[in-house]
PDB file of N, CA and C in Angstrom:
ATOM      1  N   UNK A   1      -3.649 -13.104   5.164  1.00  0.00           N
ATOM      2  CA  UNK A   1      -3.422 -12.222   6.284  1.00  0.00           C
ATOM      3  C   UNK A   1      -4.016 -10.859   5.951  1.00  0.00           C
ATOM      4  N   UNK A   2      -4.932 -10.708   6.736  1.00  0.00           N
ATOM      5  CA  UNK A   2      -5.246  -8.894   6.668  1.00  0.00           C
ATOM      6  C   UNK A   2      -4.401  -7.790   7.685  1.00  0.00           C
ATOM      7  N   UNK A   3      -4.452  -6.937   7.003  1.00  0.00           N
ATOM      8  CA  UNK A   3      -3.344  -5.894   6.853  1.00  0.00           C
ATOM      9  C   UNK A   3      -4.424  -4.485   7.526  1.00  0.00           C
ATOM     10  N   UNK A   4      -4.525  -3.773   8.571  1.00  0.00           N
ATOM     11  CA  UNK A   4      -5.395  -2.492   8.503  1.00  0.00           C
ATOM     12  C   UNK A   4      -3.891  -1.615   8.733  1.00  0.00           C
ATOM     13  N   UNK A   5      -4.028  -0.259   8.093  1.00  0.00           N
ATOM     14  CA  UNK A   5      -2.946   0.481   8.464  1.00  0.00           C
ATOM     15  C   UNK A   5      -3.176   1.921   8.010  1.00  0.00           C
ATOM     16  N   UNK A   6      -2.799   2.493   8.615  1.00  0.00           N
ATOM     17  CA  UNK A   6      -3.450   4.255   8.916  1.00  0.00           C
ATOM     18  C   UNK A   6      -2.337   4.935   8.430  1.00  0.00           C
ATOM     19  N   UNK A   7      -2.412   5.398   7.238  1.00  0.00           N
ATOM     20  CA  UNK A   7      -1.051   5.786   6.733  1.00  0.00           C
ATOM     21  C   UNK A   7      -0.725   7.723   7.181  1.00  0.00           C
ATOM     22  N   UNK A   8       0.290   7.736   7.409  1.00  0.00           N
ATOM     23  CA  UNK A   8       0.714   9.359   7.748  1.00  0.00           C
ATOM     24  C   UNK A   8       1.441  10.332   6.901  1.00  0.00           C
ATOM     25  N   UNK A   9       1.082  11.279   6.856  1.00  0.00           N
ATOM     26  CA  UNK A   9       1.447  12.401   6.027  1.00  0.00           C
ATOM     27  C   UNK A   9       0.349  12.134   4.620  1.00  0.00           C
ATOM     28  N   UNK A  10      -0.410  12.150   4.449  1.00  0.00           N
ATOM     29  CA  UNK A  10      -0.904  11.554   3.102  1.00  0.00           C
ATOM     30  C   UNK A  10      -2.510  11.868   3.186  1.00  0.00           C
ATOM     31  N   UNK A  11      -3.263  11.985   1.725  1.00  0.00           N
ATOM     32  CA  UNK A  11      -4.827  12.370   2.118  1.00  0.00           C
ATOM     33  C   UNK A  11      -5.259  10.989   2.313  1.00  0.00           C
ATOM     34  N   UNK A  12      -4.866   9.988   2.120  1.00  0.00           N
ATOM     35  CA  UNK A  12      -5.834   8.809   2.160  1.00  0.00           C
ATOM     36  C   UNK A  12      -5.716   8.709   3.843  1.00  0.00           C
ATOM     37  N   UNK A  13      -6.553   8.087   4.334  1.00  0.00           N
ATOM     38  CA  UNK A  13      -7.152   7.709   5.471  1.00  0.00           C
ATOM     39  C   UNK A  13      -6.885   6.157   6.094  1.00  0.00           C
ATOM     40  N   UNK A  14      -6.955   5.138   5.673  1.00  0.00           N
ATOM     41  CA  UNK A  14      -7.002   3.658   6.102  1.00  0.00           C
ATOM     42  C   UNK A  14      -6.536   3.074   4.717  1.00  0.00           C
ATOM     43  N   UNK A  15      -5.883   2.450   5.042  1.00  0.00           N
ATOM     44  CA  UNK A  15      -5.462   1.221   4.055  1.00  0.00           C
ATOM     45  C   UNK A  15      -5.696  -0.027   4.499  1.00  0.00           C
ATOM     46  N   UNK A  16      -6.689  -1.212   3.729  1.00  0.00           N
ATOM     47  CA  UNK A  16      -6.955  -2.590   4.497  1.00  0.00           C
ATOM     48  C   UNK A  16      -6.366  -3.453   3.247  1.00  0.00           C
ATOM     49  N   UNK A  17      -5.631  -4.047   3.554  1.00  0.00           N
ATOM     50  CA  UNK A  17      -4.758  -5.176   2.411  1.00  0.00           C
ATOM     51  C   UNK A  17      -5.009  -6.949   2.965  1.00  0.00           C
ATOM     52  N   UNK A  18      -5.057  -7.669   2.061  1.00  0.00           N
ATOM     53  CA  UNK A  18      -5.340  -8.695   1.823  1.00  0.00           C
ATOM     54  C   UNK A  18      -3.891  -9.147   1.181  1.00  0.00           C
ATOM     55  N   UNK A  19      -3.034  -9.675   1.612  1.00  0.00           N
ATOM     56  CA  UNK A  19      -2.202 -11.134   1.193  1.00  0.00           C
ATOM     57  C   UNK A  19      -2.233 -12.533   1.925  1.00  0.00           C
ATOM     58  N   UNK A  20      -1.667 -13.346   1.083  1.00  0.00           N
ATOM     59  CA  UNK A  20      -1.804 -14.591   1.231  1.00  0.00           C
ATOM     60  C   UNK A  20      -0.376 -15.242   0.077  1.00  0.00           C
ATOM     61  N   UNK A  21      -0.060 -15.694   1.460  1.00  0.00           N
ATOM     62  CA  UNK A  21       1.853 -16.943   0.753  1.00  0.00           C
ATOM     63  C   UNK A  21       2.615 -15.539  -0.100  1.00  0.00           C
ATOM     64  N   UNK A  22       2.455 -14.827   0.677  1.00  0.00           N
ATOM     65  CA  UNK A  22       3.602 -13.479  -0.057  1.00  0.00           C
ATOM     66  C   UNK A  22       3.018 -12.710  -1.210  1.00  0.00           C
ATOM     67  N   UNK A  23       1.658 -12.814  -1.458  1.00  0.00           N
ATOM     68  CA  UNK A  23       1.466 -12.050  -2.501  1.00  0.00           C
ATOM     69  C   UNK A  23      -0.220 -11.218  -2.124  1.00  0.00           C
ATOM     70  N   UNK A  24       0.379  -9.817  -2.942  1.00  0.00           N
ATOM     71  CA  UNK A  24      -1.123  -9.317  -2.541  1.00  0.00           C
ATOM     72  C   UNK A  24      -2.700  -9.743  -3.342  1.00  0.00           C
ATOM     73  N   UNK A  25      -3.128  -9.721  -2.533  1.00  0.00           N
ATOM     74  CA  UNK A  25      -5.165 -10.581  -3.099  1.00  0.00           C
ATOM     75  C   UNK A  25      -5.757  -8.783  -3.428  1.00  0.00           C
ATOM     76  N   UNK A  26      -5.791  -8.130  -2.333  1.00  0.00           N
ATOM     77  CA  UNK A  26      -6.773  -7.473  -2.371  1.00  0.00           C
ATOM     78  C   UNK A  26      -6.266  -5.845  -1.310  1.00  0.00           C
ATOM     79  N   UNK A  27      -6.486  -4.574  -1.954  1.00  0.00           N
ATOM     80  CA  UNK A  27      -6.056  -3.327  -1.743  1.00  0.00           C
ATOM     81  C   UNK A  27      -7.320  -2.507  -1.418  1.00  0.00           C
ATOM     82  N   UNK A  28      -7.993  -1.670  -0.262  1.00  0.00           N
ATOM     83  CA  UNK A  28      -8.774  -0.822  -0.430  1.00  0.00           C
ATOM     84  C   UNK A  28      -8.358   0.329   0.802  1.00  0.00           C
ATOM     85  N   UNK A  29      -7.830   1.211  -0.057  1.00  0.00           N
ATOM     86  CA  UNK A  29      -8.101   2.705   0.381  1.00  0.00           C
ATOM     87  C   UNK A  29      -9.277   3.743   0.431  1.00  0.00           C
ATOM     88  N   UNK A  30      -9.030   4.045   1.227  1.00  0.00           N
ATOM     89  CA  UNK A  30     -10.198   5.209   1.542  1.00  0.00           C
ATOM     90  C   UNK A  30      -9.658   6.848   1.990  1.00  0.00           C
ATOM     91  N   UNK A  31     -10.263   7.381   1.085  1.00  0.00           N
ATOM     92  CA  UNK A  31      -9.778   9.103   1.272  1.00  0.00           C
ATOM     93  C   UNK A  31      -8.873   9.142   0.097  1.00  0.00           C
ATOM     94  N   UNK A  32      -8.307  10.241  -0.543  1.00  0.00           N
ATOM     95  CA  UNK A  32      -7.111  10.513  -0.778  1.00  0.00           C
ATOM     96  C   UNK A  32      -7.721  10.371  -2.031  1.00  0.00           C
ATOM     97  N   UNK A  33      -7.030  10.333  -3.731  1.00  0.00           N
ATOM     98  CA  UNK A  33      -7.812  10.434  -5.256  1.00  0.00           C
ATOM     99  C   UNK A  33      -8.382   9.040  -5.211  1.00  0.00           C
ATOM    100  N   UNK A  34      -9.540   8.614  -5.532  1.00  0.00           N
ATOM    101  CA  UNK A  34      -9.939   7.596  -5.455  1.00  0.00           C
ATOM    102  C   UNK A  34      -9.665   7.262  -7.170  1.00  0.00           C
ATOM    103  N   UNK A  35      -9.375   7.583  -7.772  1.00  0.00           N
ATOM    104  CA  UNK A  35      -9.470   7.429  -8.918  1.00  0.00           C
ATOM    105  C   UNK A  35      -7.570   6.719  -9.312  1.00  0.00           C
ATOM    106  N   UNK A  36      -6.883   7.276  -8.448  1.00  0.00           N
ATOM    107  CA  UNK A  36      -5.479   6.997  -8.865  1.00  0.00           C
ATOM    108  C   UNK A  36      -5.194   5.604  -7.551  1.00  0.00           C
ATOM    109  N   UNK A  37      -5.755   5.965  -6.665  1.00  0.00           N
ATOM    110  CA  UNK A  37      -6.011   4.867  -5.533  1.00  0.00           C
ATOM    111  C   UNK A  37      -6.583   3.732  -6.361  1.00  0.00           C
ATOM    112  N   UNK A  38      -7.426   3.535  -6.417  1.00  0.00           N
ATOM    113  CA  UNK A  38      -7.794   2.374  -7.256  1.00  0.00           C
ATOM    114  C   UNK A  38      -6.815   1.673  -8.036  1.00  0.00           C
ATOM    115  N   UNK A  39      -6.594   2.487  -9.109  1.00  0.00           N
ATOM    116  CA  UNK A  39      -5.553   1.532  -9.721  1.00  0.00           C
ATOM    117  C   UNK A  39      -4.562   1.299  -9.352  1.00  0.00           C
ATOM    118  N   UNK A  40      -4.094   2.063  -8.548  1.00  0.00           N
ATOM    119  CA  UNK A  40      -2.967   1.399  -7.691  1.00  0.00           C
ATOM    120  C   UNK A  40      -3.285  -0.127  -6.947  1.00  0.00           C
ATOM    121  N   UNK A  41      -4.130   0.692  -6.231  1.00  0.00           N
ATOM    122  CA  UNK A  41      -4.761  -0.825  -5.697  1.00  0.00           C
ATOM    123  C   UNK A  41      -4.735  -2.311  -6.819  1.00  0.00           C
ATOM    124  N   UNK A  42      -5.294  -2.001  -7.897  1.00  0.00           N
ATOM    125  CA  UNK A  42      -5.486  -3.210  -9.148  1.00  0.00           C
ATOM    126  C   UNK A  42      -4.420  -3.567  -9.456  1.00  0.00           C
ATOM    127  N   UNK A  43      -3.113  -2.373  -9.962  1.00  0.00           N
ATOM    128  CA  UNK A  43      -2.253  -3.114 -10.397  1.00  0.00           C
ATOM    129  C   UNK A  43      -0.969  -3.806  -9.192  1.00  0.00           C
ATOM    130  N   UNK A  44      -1.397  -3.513  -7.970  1.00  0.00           N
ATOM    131  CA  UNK A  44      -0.509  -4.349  -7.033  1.00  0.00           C
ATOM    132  C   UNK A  44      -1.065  -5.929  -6.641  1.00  0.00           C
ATOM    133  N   UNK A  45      -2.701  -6.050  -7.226  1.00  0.00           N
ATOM    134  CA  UNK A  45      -3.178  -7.333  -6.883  1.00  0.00           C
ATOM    135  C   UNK A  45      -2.074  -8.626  -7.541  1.00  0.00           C
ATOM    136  N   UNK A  46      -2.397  -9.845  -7.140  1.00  0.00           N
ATOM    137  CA  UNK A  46      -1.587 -10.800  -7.680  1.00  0.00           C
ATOM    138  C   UNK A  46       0.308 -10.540  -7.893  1.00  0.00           C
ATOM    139  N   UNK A  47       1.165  -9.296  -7.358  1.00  0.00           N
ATOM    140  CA  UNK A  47       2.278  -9.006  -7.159  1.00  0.00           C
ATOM    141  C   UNK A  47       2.466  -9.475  -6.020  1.00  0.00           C
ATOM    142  N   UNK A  48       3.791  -9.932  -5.778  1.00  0.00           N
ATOM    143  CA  UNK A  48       4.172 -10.153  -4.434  1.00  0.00           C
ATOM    144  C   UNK A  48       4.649  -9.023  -3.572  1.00  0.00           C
ATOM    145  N   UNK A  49       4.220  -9.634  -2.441  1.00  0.00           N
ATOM    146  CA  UNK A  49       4.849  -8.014  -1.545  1.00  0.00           C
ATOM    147  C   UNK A  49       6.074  -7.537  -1.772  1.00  0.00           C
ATOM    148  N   UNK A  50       6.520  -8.357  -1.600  1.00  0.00           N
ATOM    149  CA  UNK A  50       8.312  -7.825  -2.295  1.00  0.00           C
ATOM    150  C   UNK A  50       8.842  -6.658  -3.539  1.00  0.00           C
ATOM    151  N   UNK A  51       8.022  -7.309  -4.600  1.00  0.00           N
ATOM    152  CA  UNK A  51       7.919  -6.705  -5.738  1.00  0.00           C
ATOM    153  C   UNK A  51       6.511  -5.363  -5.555  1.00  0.00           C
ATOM    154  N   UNK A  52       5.775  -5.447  -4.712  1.00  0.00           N
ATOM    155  CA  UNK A  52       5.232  -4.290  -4.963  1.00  0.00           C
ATOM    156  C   UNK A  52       6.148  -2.722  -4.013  1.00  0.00           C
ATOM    157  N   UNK A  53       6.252  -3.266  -3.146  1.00  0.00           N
ATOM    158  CA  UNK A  53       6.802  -2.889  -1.991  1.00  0.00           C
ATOM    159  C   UNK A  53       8.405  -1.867  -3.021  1.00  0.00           C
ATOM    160  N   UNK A  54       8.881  -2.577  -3.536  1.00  0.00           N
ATOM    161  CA  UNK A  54      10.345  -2.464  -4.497  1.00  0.00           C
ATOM    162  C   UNK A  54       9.757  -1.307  -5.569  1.00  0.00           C
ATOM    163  N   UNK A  55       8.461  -1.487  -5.767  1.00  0.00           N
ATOM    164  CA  UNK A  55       7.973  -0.579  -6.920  1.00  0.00           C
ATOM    165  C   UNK A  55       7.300   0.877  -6.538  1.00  0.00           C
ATOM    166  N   UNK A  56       7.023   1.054  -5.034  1.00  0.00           N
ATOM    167  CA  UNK A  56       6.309   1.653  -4.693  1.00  0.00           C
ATOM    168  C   UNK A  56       7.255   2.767  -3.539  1.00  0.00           C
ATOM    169  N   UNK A  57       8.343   1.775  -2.444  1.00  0.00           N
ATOM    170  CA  UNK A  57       8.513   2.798  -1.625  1.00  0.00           C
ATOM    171  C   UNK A  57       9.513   4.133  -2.171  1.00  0.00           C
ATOM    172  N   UNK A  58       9.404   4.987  -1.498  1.00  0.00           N
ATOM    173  CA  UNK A  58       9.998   6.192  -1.779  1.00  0.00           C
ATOM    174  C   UNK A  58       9.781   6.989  -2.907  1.00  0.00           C
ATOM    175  N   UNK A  59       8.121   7.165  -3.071  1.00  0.00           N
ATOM    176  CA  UNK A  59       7.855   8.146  -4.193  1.00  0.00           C
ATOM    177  C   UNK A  59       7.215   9.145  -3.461  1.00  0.00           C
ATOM    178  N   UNK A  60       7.706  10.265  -3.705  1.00  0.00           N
ATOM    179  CA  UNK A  60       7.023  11.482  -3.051  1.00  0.00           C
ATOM    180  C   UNK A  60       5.861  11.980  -3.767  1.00  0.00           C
ATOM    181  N   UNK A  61       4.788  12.719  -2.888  1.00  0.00           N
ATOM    182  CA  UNK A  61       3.634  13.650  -3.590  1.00  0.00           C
ATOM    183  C   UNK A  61       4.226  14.759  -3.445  1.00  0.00           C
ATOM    184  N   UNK A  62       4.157  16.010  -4.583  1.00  0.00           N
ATOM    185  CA  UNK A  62       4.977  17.183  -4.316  1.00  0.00           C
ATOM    186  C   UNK A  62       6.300  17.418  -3.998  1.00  0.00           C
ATOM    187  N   UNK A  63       5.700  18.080  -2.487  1.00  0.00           N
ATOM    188  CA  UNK A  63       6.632  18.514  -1.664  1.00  0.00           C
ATOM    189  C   UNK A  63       6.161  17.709  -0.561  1.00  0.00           C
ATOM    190  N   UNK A  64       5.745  16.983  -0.012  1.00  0.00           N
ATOM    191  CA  UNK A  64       5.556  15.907   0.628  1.00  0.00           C
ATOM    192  C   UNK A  64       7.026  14.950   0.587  1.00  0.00           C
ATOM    193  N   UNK A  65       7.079  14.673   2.232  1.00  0.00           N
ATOM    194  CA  UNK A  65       8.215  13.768   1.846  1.00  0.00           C
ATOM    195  C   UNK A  65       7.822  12.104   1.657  1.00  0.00           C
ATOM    196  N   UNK A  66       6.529  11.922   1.577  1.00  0.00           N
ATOM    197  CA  UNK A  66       5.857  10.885   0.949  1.00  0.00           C
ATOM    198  C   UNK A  66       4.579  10.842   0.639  1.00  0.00           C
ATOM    199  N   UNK A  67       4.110   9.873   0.288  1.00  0.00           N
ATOM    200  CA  UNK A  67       2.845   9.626  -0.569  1.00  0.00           C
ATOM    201  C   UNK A  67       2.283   8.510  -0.734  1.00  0.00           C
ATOM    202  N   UNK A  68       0.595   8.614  -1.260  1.00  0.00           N
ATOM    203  CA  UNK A  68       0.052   7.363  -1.010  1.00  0.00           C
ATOM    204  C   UNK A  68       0.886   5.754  -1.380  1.00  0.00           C
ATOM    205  N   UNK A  69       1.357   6.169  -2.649  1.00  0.00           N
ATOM    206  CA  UNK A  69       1.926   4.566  -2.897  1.00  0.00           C
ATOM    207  C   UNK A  69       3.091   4.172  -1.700  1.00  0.00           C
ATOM    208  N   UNK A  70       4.088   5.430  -1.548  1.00  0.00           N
ATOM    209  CA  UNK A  70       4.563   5.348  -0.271  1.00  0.00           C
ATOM    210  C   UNK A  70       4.413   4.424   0.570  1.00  0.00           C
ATOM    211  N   UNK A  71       3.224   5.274   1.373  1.00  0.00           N
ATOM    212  CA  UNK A  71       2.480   4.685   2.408  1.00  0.00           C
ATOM    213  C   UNK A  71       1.923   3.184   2.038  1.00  0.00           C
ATOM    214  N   UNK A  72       1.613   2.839   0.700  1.00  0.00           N
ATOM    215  CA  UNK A  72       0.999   1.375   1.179  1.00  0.00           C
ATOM    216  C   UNK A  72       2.151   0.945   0.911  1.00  0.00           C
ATOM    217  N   UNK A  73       3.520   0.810   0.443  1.00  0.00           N
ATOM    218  CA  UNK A  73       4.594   0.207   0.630  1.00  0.00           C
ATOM    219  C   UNK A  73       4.843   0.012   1.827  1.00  0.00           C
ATOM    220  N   UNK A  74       4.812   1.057   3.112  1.00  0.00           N
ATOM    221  CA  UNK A  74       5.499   0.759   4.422  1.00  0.00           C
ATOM    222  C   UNK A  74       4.658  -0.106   5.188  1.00  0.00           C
ATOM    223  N   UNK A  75       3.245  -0.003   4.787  1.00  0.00           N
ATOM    224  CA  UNK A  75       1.990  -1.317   4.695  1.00  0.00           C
ATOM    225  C   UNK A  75       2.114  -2.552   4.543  1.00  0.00           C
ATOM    226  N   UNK A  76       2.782  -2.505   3.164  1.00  0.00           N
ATOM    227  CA  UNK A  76       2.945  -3.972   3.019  1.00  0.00           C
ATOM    228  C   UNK A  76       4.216  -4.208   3.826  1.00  0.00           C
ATOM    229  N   UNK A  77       5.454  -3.312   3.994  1.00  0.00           N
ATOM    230  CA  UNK A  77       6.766  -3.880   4.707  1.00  0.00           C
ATOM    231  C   UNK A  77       6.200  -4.771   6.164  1.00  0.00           C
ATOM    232  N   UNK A  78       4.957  -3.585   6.652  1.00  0.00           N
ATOM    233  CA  UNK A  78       4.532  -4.618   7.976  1.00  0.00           C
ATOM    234  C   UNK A  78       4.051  -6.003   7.774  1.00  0.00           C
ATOM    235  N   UNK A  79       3.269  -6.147   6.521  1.00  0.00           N
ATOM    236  CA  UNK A  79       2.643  -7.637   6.548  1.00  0.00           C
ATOM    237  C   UNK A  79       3.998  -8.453   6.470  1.00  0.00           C
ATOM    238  N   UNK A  80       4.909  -8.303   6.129  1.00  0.00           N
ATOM    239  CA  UNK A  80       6.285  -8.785   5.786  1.00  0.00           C
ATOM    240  C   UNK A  80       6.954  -9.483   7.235  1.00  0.00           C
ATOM    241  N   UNK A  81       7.466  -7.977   8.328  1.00  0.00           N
ATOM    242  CA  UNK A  81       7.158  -8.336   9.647  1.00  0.00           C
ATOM    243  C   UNK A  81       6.748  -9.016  10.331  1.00  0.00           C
ATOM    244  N   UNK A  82       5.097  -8.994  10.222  1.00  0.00           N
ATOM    245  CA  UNK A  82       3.812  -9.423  10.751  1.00  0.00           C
ATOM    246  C   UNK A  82       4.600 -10.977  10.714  1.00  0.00           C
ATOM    247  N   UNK A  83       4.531 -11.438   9.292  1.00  0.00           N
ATOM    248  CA  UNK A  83       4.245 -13.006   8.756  1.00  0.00           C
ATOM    249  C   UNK A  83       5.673 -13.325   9.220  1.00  0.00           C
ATOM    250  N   UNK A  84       6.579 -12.680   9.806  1.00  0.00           N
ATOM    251  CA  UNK A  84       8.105 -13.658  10.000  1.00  0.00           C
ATOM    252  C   UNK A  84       7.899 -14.131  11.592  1.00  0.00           C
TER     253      UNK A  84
END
């Protein structure tokens, strides 16, 4: 299942996710540190949404009341949605 999702409050721009049978394949952000984006992206591959989702929501940037990993947590909560 592909995933497009426009995350808010945050510098990144688009998030396009790739899962398949509950687990994530494939993460690409655009905008926002590409350098910390990335590995985020890598180390959520092959995790299940569940478990990334558990690892990720509710971390703030700053003073931001959220942030990129944030945002692809509430990402993946939709593919979650999506697939029921």
């Amino acid at each position: 299942m592909k995933t497009v999702y426009k995350p808010k409050g945050v510098c990144s721009r688009l998030m396009e996710i790739e899962t398949e049978d509950g687990v994530v394949k494939s993460v690409k952000i655009s905008g926002g540190c590409s350098g910390n984006l990335q590995g985020i992206s890598r180390l959520v591959e092959g995790m299940t949404v569940e478990e990334a989702v558990k690892r990720m929501k509710g971390i703030r940037c700053g003073f931001k009341s959220t942030s990129c990993p944030d945002q692809l947590a509430a990402a993946l909560e939709s593919t979650l949605k999506s697939a029921e």
